[in-house]
N, C-alpha and C. Protein backbone atom coordinates (compact mmCIF):
# COMPACT_ATOMS: atom_id res chain seq x y z
N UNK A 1 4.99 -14.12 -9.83
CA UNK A 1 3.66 -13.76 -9.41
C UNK A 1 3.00 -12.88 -10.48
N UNK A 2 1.71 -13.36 -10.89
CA UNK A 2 0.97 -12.36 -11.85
C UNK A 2 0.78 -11.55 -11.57
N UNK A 3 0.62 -10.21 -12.17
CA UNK A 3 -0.28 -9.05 -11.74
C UNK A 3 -1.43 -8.95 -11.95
N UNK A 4 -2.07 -8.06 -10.78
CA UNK A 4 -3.45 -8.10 -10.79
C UNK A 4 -4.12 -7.06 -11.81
N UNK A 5 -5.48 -7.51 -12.17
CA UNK A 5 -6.01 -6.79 -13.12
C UNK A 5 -6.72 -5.80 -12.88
N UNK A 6 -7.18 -4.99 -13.41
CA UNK A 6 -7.56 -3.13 -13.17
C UNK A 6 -9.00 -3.81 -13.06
N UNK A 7 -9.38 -3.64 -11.76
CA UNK A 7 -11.25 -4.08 -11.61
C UNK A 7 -11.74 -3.22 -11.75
N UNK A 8 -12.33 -2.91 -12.84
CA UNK A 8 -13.03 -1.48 -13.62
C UNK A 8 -14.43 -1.65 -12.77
N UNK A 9 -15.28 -1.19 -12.63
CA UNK A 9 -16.74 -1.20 -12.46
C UNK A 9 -17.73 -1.16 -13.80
N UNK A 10 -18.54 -1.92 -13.44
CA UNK A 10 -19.48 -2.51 -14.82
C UNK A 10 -19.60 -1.43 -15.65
N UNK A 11 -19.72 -1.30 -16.54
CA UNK A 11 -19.43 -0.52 -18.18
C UNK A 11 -19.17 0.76 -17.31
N UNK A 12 -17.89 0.86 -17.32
CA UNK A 12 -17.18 1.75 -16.73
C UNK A 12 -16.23 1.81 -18.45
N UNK A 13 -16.15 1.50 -19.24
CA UNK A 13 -15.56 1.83 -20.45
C UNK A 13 -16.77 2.14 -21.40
N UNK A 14 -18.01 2.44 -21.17
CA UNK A 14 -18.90 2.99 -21.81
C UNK A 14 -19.24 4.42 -21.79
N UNK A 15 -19.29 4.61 -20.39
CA UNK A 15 -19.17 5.69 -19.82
C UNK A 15 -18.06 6.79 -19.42
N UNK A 16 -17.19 8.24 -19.79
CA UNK A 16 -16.24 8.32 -20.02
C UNK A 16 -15.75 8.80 -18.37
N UNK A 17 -16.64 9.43 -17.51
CA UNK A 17 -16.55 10.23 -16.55
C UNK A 17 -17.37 9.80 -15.35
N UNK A 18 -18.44 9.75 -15.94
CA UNK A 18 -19.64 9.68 -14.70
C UNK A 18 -19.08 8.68 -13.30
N UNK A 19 -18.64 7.39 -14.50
CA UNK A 19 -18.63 6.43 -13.81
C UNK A 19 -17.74 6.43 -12.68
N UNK A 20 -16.38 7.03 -13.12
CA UNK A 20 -15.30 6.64 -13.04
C UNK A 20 -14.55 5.04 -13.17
N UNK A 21 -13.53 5.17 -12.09
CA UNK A 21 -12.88 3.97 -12.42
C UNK A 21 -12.59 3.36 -10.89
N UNK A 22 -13.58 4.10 -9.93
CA UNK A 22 -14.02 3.10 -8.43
C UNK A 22 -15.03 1.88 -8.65
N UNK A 23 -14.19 0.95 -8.22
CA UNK A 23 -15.01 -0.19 -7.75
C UNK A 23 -16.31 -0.19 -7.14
N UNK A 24 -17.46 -0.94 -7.74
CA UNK A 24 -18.42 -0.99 -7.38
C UNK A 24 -19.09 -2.41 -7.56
N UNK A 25 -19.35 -3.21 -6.57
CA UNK A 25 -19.86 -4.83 -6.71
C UNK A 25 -21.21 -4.04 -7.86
N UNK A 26 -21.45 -5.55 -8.82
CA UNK A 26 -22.42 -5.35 -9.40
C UNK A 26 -23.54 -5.98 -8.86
N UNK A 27 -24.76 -5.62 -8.87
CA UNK A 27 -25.67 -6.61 -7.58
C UNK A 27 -27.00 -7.04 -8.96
N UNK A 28 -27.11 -7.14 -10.17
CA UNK A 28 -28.07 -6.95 -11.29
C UNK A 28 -28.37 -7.94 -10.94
N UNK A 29 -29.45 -8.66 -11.36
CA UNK A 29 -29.70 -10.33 -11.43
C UNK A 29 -29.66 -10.75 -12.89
N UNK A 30 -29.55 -10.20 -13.83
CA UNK A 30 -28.90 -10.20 -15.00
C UNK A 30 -27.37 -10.18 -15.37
N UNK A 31 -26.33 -9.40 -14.54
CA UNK A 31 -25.65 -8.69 -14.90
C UNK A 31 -24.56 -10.06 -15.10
N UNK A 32 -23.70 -9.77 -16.17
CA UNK A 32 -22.96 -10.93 -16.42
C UNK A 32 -21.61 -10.72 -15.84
N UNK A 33 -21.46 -9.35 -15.43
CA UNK A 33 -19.92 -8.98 -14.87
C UNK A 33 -20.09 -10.34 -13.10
N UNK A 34 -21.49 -10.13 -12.54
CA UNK A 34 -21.67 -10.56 -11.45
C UNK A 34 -21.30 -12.40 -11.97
N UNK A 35 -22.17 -12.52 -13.10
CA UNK A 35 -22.23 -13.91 -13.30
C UNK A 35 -20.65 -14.58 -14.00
N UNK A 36 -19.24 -13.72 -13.69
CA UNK A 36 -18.56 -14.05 -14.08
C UNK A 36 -18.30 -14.64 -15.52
N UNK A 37 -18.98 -13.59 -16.49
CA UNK A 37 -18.92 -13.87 -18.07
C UNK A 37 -17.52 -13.89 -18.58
N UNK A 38 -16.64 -14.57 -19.32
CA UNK A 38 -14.97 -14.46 -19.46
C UNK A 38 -14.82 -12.98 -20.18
N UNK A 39 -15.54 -12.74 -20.41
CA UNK A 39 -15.29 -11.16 -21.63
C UNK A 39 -15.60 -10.03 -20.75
N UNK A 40 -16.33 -9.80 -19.79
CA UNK A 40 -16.92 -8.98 -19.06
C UNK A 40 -16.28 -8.43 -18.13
N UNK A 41 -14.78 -8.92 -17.72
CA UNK A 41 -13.96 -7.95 -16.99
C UNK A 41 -13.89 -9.41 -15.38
N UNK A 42 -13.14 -8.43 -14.46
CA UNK A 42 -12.83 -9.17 -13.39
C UNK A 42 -13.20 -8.62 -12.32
N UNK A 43 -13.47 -9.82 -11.19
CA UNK A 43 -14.16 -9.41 -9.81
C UNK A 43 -13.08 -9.59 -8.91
N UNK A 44 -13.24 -8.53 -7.78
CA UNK A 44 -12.15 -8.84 -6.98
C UNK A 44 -12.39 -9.99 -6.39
N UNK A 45 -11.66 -10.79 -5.46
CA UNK A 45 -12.05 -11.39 -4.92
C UNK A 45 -10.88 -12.20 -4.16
N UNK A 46 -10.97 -12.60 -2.78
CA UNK A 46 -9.45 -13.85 -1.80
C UNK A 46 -8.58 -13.97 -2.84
N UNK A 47 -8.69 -14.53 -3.73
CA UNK A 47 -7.38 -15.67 -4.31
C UNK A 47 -6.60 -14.28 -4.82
N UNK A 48 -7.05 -13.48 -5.06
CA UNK A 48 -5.88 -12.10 -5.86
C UNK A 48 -4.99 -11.76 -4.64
N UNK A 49 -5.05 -12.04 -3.43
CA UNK A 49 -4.30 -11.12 -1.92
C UNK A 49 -3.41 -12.07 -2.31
N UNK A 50 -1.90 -10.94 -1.65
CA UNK A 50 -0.85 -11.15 -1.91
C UNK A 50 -0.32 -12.34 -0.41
N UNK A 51 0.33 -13.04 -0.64
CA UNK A 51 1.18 -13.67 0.66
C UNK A 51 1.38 -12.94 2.10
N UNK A 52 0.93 -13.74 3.40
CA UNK A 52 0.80 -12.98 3.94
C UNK A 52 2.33 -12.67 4.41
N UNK A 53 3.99 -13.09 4.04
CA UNK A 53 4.58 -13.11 4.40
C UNK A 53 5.20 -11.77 3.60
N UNK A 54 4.17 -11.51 2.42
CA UNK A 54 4.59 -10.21 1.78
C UNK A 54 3.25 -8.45 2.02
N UNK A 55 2.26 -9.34 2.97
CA UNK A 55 1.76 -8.17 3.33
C UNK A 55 2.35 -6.55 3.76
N UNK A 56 2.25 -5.96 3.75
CA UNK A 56 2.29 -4.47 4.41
C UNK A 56 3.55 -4.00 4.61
N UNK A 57 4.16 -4.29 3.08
CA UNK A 57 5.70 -4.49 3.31
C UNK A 57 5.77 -3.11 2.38
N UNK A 58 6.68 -2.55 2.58
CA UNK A 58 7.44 -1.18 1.69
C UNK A 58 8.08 -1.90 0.75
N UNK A 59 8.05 -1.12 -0.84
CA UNK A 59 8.59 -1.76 -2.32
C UNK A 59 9.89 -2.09 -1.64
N UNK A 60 10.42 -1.54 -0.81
CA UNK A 60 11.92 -1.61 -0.64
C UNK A 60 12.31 -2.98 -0.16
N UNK A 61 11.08 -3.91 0.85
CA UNK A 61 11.20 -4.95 1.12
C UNK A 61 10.57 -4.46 2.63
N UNK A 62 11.27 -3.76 3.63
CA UNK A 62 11.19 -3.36 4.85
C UNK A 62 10.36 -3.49 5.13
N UNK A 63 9.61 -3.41 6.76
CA UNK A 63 8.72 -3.19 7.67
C UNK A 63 8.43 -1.70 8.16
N UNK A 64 7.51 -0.60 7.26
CA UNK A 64 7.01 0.81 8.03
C UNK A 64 7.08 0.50 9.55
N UNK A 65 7.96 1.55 9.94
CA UNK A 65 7.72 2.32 11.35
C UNK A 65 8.00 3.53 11.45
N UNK A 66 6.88 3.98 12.40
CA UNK A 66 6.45 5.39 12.35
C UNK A 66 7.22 5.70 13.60
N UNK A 67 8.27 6.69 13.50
CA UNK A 67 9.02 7.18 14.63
C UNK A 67 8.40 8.59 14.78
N UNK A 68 8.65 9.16 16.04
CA UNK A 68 8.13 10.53 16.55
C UNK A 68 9.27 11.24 17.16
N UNK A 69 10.47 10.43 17.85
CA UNK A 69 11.48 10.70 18.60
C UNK A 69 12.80 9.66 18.18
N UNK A 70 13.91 10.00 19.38
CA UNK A 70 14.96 9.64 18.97
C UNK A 70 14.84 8.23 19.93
N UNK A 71 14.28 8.30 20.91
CA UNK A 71 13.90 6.95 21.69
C UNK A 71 13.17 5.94 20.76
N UNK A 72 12.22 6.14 19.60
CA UNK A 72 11.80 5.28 19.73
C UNK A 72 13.01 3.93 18.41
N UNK A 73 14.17 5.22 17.77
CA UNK A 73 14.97 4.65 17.42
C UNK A 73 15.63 3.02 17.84
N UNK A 74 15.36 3.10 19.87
CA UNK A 74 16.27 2.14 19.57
C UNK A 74 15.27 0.51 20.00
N UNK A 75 13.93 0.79 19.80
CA UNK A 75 13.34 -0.23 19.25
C UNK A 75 13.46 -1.20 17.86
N UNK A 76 13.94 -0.20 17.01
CA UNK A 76 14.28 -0.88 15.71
C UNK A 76 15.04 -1.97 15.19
N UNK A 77 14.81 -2.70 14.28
CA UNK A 77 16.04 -3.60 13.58
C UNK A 77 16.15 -3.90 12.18
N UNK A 78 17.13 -3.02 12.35
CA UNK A 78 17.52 -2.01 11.06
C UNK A 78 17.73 -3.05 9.97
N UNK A 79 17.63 -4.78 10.69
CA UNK A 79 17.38 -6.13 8.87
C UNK A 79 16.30 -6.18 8.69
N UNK A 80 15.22 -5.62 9.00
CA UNK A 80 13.72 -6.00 8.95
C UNK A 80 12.96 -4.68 8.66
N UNK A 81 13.12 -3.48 9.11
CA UNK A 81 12.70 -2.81 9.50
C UNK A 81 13.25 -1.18 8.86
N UNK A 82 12.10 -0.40 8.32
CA UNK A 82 12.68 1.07 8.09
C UNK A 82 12.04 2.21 8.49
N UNK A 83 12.33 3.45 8.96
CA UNK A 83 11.64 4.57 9.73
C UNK A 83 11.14 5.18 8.68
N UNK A 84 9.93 5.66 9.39
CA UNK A 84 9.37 6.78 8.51
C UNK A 84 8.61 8.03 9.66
N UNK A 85 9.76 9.25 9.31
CA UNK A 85 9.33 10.18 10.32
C UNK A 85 8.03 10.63 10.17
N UNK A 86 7.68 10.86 11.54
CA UNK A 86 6.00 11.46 11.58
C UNK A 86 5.49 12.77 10.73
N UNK A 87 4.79 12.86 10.68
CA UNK A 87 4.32 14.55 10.63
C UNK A 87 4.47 15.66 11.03
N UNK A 88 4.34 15.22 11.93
CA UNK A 88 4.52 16.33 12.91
C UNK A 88 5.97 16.94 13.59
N UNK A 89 7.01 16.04 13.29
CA UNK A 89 8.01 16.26 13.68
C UNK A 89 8.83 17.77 12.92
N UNK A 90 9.56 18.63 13.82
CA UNK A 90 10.19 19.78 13.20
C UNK A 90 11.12 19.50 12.68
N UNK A 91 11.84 20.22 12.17
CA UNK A 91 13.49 20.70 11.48
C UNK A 91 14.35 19.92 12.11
N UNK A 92 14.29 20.90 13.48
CA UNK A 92 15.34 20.20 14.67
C UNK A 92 15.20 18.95 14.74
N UNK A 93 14.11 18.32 15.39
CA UNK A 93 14.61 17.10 15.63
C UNK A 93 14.73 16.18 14.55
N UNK A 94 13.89 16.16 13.48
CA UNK A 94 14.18 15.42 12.28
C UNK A 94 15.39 15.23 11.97
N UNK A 95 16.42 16.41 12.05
CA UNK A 95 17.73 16.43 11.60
C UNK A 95 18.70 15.48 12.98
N UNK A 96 18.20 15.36 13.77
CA UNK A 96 18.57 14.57 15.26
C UNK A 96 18.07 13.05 14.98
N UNK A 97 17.00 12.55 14.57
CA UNK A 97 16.66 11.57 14.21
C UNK A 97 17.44 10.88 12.74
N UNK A 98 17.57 11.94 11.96
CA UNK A 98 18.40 11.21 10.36
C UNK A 98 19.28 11.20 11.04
N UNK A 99 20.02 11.92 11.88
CA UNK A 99 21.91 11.64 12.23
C UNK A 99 22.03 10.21 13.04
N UNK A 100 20.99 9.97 14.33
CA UNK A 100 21.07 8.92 14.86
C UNK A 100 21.00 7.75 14.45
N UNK A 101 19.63 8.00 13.03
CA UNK A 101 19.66 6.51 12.01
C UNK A 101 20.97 6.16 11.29
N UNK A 102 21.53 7.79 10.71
CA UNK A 102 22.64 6.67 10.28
C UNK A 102 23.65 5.86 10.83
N UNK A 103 24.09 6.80 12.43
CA UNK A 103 24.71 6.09 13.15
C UNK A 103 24.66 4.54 12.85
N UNK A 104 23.01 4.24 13.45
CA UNK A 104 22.94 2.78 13.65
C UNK A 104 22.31 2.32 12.46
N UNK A 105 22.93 3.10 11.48
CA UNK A 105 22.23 2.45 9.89
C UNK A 105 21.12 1.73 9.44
N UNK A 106 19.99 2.40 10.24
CA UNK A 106 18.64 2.28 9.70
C UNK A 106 18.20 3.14 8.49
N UNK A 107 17.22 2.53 7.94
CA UNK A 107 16.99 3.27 6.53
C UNK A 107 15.55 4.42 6.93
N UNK A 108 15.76 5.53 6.31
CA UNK A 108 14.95 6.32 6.60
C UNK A 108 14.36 6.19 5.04
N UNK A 109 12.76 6.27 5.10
CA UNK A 109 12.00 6.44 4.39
C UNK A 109 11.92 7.94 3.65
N UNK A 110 11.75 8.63 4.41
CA UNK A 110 11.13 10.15 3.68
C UNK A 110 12.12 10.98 4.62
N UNK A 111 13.38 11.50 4.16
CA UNK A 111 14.34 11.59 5.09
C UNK A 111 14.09 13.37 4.80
């Protein structure tokens, strides 16, 4: 699979700061970035999205899930699937939640 290319915003390499380097459709009726000129850089656009069988997946491969407790542990399946404790969760139970994952050898994200 190719990688995708850095969609700069129109003379966003002219400019060192102002511009930055956020995306911005070009709307000119001139503008050749719009009119897809080959030299002028790249538009986002459908055909760059990744597979949807590789959507919203963690580098690791896994499926994010957001646990809060030790219950919601045993929804999981630990071939598909990896925890990632909440925010909000304390000391205590965090340390109750990593012991129970490894039990049942789920992968903790941000342990």
């Amino acid at each position: 699979m190719r990688k995708k290319p850095r969609f700069l915003r129109q003379l966003a390499q002219t400019y060192e700061r102002r511009l930055g380097l956020k995306w911005r459709k070009p709307r000119g009726s001139q503008s050749k970035l719009r009119k897809h000129k080959k030299s002028k850089g790249f538009m986002p656009s459908v055909s760059y999205g990744t597979p949807k069988a590789l959507r919203y997946l963690h580098p690791s491969g896994f499926r994010e899930v957001l646990v809060n407790d030790i219950k919601d542990l045993e929804k999981i399946d630990a071939s598909k699937e990896a925890v990632k404790i909440s925010h909000g969760v304390g000391k205590k139970k965090r340390q109750e939640i990593l012991k129970k994952a490894e039990e049942k050898k789920i992968k903790v994200l941000n342990p």
